[in-house]
C-alpha atoms as a PDB file:
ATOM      1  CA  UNK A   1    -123.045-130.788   4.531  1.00  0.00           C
ATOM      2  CA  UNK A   2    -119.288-132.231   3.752  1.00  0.00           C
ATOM      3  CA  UNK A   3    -119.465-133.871   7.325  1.00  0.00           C
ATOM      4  CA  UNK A   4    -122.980-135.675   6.462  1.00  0.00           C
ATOM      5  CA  UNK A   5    -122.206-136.947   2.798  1.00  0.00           C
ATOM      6  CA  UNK A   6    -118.767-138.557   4.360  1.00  0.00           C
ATOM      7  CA  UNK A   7    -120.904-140.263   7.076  1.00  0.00           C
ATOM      8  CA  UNK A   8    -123.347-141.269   4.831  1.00  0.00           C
ATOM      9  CA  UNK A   9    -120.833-143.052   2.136  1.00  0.00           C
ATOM     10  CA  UNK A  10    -119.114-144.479   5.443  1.00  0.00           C
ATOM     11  CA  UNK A  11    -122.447-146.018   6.257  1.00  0.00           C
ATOM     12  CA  UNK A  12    -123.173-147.284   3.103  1.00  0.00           C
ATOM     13  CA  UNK A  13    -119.572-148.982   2.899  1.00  0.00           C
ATOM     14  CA  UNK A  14    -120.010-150.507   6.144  1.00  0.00           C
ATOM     15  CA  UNK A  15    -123.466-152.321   5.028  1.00  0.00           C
ATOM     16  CA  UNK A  16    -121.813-153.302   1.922  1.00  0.00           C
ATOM     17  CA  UNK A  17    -118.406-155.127   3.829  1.00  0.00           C
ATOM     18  CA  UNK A  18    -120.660-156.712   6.506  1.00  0.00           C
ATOM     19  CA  UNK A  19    -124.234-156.763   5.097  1.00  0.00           C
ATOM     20  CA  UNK A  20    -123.853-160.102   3.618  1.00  0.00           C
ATOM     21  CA  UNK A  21    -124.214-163.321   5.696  1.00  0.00           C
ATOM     22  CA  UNK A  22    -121.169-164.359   3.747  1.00  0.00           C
ATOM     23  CA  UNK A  23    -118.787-162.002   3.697  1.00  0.00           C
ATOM     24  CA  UNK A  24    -116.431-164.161   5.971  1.00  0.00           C
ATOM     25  CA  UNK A  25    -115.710-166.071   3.300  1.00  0.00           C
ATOM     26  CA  UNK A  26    -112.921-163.217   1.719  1.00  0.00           C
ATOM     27  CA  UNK A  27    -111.639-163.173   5.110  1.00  0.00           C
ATOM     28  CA  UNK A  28    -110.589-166.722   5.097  1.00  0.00           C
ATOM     29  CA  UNK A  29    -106.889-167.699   5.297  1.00  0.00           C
ATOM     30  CA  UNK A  30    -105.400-171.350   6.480  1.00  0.00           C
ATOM     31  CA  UNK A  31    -102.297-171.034   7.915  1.00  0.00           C
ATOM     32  CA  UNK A  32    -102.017-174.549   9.123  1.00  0.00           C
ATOM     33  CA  UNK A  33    -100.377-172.932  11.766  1.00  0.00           C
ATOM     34  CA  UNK A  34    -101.492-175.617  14.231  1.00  0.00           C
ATOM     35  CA  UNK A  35    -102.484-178.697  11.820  1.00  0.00           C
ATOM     36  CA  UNK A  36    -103.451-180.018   8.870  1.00  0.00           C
ATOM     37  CA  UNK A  37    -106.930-178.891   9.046  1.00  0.00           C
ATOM     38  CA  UNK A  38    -108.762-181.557   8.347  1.00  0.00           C
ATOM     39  CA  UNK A  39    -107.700-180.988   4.859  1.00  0.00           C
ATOM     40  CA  UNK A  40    -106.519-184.308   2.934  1.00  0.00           C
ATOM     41  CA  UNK A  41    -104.356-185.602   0.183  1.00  0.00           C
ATOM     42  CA  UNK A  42    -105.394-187.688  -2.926  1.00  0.00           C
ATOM     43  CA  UNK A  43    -108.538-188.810  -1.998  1.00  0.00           C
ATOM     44  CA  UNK A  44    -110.884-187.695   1.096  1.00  0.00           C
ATOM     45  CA  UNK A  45    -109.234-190.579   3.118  1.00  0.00           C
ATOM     46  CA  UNK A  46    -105.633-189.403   2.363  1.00  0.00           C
ATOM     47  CA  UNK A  47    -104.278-187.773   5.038  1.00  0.00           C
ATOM     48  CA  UNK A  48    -101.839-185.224   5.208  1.00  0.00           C
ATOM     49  CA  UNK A  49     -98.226-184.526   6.807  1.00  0.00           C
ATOM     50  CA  UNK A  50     -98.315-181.502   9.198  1.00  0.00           C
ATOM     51  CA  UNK A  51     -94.937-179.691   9.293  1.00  0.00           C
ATOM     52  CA  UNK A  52     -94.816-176.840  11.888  1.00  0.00           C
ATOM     53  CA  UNK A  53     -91.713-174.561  10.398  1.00  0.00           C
ATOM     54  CA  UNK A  54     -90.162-174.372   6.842  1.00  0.00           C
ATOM     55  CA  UNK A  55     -92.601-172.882   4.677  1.00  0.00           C
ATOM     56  CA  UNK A  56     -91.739-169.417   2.317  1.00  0.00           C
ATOM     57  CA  UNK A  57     -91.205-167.451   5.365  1.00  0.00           C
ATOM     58  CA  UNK A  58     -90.284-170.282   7.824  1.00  0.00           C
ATOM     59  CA  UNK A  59     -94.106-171.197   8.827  1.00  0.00           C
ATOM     60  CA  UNK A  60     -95.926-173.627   9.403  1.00  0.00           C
ATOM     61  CA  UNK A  61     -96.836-175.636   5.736  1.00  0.00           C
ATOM     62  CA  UNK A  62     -99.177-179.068   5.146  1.00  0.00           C
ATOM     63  CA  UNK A  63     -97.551-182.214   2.609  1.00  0.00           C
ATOM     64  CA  UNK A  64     -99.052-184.460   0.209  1.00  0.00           C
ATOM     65  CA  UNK A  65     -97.286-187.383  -1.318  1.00  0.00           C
ATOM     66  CA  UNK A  66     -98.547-189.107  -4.805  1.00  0.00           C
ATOM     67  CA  UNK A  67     -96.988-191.738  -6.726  1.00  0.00           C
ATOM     68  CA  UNK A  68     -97.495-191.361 -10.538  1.00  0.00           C
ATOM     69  CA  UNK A  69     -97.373-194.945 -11.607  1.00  0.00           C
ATOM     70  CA  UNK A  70    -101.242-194.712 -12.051  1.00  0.00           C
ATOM     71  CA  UNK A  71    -101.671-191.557 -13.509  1.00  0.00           C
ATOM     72  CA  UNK A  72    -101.724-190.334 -17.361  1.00  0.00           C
ATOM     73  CA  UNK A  73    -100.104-187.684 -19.574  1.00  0.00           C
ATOM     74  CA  UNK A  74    -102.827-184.903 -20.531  1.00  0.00           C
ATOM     75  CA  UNK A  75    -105.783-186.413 -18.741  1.00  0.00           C
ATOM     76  CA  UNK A  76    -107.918-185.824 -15.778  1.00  0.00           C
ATOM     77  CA  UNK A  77    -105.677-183.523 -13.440  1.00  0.00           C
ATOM     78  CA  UNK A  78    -103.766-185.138 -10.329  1.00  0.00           C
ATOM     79  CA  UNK A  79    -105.720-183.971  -6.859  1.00  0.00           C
ATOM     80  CA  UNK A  80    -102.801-183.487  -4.122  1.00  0.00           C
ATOM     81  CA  UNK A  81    -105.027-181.542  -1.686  1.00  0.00           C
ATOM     82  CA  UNK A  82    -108.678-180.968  -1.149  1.00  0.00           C
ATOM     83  CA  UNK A  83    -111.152-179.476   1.171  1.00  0.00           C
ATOM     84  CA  UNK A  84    -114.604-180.336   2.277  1.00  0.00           C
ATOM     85  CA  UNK A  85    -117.079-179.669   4.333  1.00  0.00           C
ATOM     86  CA  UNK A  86    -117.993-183.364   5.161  1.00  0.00           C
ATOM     87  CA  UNK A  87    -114.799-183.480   6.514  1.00  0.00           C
ATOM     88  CA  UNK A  88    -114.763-180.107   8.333  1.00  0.00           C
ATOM     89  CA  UNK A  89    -112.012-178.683   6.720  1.00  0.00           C
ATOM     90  CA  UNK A  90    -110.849-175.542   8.369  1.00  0.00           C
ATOM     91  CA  UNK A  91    -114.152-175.498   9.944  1.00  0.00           C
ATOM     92  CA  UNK A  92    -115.863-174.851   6.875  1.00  0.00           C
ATOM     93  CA  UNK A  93    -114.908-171.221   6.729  1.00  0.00           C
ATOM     94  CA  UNK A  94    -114.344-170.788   3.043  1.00  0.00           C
ATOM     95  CA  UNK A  95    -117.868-172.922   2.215  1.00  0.00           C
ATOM     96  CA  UNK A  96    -121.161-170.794   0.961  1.00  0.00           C
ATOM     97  CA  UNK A  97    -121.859-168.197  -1.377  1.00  0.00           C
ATOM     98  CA  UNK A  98    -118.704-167.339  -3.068  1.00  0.00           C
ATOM     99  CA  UNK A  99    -120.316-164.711  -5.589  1.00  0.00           C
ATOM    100  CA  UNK A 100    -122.560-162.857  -2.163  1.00  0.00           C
ATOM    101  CA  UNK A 101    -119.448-162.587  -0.529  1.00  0.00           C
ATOM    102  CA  UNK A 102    -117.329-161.034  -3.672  1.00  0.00           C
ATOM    103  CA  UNK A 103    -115.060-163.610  -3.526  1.00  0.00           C
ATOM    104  CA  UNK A 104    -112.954-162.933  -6.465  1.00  0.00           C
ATOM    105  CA  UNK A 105    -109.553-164.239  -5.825  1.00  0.00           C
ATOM    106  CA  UNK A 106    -107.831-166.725  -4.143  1.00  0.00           C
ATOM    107  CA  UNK A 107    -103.775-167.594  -3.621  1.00  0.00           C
ATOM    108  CA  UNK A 108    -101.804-170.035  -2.282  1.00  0.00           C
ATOM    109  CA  UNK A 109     -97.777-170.781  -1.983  1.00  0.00           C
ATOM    110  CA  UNK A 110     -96.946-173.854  -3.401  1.00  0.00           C
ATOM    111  CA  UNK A 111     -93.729-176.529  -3.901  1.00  0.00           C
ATOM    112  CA  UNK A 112     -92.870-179.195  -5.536  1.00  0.00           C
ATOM    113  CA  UNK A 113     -90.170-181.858  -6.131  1.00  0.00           C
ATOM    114  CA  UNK A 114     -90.764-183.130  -9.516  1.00  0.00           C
ATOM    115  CA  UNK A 115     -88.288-183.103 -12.502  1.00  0.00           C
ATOM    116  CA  UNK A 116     -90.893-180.781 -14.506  1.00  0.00           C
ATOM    117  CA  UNK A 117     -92.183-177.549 -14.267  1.00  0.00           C
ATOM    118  CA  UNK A 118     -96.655-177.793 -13.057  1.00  0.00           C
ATOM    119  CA  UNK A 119     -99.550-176.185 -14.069  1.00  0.00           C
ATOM    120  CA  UNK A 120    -101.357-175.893 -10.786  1.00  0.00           C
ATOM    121  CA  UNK A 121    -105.427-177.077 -11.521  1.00  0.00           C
ATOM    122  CA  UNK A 122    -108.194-175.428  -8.988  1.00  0.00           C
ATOM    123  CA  UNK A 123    -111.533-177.485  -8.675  1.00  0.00           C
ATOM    124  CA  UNK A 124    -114.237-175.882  -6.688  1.00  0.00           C
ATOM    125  CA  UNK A 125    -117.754-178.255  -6.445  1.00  0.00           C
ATOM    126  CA  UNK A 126    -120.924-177.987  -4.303  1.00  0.00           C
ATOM    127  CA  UNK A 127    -121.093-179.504  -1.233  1.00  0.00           C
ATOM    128  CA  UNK A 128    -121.962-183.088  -2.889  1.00  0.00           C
ATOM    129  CA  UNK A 129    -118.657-182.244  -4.714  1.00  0.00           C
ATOM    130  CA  UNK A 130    -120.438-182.150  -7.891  1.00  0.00           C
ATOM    131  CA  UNK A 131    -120.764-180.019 -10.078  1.00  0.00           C
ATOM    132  CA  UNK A 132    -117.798-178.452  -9.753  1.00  0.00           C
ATOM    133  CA  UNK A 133    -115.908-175.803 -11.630  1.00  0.00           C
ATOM    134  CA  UNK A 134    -112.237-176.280 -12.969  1.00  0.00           C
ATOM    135  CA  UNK A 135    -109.640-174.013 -13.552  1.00  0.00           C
ATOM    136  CA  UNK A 136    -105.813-173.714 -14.593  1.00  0.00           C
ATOM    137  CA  UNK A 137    -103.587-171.516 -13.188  1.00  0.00           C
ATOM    138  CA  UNK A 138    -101.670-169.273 -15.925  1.00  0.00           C
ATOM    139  CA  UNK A 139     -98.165-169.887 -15.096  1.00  0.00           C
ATOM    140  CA  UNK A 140     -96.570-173.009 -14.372  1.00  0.00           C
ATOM    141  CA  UNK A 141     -93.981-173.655 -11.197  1.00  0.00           C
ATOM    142  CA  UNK A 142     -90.786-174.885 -10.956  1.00  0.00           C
ATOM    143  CA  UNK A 143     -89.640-177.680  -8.819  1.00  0.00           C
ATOM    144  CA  UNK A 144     -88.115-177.442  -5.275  1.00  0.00           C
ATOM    145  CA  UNK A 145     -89.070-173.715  -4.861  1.00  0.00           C
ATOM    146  CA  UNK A 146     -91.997-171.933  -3.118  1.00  0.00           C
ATOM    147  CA  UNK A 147     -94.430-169.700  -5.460  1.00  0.00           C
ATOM    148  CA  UNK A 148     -97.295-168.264  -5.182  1.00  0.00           C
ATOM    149  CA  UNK A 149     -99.772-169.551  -7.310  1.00  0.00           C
ATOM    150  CA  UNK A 150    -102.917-167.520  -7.851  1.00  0.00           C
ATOM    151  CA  UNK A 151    -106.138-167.824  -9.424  1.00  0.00           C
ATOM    152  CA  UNK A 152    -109.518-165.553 -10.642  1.00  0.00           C
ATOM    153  CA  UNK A 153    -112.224-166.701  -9.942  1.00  0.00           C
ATOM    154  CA  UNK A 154    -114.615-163.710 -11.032  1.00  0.00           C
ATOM    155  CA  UNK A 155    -117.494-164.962 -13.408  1.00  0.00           C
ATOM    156  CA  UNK A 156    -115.178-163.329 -16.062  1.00  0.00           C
ATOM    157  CA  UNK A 157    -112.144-165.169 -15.281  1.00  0.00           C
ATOM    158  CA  UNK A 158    -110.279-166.753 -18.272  1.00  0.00           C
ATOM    159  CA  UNK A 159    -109.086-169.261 -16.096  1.00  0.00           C
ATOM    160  CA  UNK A 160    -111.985-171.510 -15.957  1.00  0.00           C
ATOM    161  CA  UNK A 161    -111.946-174.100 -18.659  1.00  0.00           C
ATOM    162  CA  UNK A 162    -114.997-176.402 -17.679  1.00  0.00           C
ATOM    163  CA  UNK A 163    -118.474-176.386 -15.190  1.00  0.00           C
ATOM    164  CA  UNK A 164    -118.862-179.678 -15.945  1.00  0.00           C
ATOM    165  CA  UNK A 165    -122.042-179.035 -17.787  1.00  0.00           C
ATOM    166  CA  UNK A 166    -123.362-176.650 -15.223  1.00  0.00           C
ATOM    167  CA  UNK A 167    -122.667-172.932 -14.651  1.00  0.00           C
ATOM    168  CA  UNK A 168    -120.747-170.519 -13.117  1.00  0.00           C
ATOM    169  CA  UNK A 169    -123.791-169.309 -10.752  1.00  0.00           C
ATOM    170  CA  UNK A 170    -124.941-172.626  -9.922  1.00  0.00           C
ATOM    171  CA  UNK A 171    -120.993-173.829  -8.531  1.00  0.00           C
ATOM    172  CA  UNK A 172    -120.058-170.977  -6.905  1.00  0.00           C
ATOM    173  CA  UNK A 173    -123.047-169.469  -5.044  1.00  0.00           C
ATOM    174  CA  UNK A 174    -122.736-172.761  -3.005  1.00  0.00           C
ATOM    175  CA  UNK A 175    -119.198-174.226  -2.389  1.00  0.00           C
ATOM    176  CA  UNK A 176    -118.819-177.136  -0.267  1.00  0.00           C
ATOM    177  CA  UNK A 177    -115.269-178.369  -1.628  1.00  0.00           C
ATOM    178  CA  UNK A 178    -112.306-177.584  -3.207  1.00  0.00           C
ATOM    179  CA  UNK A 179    -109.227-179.588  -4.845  1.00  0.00           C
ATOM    180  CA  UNK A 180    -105.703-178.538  -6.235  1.00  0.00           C
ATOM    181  CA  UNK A 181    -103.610-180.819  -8.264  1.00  0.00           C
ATOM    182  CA  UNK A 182    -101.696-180.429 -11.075  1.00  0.00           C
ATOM    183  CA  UNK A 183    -101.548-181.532 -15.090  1.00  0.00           C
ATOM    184  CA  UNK A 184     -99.547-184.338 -14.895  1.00  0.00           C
ATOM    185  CA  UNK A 185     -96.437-183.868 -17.495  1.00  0.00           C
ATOM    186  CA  UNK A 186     -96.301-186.552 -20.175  1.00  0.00           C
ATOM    187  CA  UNK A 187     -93.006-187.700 -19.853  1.00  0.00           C
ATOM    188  CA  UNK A 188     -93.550-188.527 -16.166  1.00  0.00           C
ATOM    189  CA  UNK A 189     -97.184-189.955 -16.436  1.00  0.00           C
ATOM    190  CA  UNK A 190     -97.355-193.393 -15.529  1.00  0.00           C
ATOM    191  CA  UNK A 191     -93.669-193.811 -13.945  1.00  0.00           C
ATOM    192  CA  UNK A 192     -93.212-195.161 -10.475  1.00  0.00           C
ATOM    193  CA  UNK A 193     -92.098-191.571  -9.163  1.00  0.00           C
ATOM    194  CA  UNK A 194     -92.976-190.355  -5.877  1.00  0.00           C
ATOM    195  CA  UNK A 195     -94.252-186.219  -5.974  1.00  0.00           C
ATOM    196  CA  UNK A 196     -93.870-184.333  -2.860  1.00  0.00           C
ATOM    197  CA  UNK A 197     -96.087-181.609  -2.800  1.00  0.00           C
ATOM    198  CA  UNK A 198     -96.408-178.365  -0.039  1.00  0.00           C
ATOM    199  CA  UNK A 199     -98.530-176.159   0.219  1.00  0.00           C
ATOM    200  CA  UNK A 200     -99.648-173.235   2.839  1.00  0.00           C
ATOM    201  CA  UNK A 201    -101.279-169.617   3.310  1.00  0.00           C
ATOM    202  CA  UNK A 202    -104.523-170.078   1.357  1.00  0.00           C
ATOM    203  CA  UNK A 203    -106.707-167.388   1.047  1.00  0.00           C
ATOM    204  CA  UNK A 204    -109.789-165.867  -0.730  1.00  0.00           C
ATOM    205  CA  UNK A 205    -109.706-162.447  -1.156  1.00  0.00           C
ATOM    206  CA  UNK A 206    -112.629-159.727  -2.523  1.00  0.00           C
ATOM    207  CA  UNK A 207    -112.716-157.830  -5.397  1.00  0.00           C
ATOM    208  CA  UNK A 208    -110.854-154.902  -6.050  1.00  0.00           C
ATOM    209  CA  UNK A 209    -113.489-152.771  -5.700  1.00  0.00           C
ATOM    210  CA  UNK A 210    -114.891-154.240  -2.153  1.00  0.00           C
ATOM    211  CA  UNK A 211    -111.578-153.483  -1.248  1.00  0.00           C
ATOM    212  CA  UNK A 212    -111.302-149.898  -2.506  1.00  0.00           C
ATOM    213  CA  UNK A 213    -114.385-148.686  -1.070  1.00  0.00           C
ATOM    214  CA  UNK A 214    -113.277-150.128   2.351  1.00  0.00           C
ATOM    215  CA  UNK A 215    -110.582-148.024   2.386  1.00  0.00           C
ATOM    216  CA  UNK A 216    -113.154-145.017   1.861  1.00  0.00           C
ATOM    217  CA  UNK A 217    -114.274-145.770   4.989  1.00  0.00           C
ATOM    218  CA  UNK A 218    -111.041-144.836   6.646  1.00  0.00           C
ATOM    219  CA  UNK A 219    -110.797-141.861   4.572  1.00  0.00           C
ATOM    220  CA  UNK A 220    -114.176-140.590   5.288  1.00  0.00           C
ATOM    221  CA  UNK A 221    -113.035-141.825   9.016  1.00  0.00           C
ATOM    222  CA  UNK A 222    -110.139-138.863   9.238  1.00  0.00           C
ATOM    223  CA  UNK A 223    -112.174-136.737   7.237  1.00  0.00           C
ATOM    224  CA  UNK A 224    -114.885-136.785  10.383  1.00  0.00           C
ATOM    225  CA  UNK A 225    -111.588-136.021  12.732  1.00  0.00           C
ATOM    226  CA  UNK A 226    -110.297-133.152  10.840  1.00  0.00           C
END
């Protein structure tokens, strides 16, 4: 009887990690281990510097450069790298159904060269790239050192501070795009100042509990042996 319950939780856990037609999606992670991507700067037609060692753990890392002469203190958050599927990024493996495939998480490692500590900005938007969905990361990073930034993305995330008069639902059940920038600082806004920004190892990750119960599978797994 012991034998059958672990095979059927086993089975169940199995349908659950790979019943969805988009459960790649928490299995995506860009390296940039061999290019940029097709992931671009600024704007869509901003391309990006490919740098094949130096990153956190001496990999490979992508670069964005933005002057601040035409930006402003406290408004609309500086892009400095974005992802689309009209462009192919990373072969559109982290576009879909975010909430089907339990995406709840997603990190990055992140440097900058500016005089001022960031808060990093996340924008995630349909595939028309509107509406989208913003958020703010909750701790800001220093200059000329790598960090991992990290954000929640769970439809109970504090981090989200605007749908731009959609939803939640409506954003993230189909994501075509995605943009990371940062609140530009008020006492650089508007200078002529050249930002260097890097960034590698994105990834979306499932929730906890996904997680957990895929580890009951190798449990039940050695159970079966013993």
């Amino acid at each position: 009887m012991r034998t059958i319950l672990y095979l059927s939780i086993a089975t169940s856990i199995a349908f659950v990690a790979t019943g969805s037609a988009h459960a790649g999606i928490t299995d995506f992670n860009e390296s940039f281990s061999t290019g940029t991507a097709n992931w671009r700067g600024a704007s869509s037609a901003t391309l990006l510097n490919w740098n094949a060692a130096g990153g956190p753990s001496g990999e490979a890392y992508v670069s964005s450069l933005l002057n601040l002469s035409s930006t402003s203190g406290g408004g609309f958050p500086a892009t400095v790298f974005r992802a689309s599927a009209s462009l192919g990024s990373s072969g559109n493996a982290f576009a879909g159904n975010w909430i089907a495939a339990g995406a709840t998480e997603l990190s990055f490692a992140f440097r900058h060269d500016l005089a001022e500590a960031l808060t990093i900005t996340l924008r995630v938007a349909t595939p028309q790239n509107f509406p989208g969905a913003a958020a703010f990361a909750s701790v800001t990073v220093a200059p000329n050192v790598w960090s991992v930034v990290t954000f929640d993305v769970s439809a109970t995330s504090t981090q989200w501070v605007s749908f731009e008069g959609s939803n939640y639902a409506t954003v993230l059940s189909n994501v075509g795009a995605m943009q990371l920038g940062f609140v530009v600082p008020n006492a650089l806004a508007g200078q002529n100042i050249d930002g260097h920004f890097d960034m590698t190892d994105f990834s979306i990750v499932p929730a906890p509990g996904a997680i957990a119960l895929l580890g009951l599978v190798g449990i039940a797994a050695r159970r079966r042996r013993n």
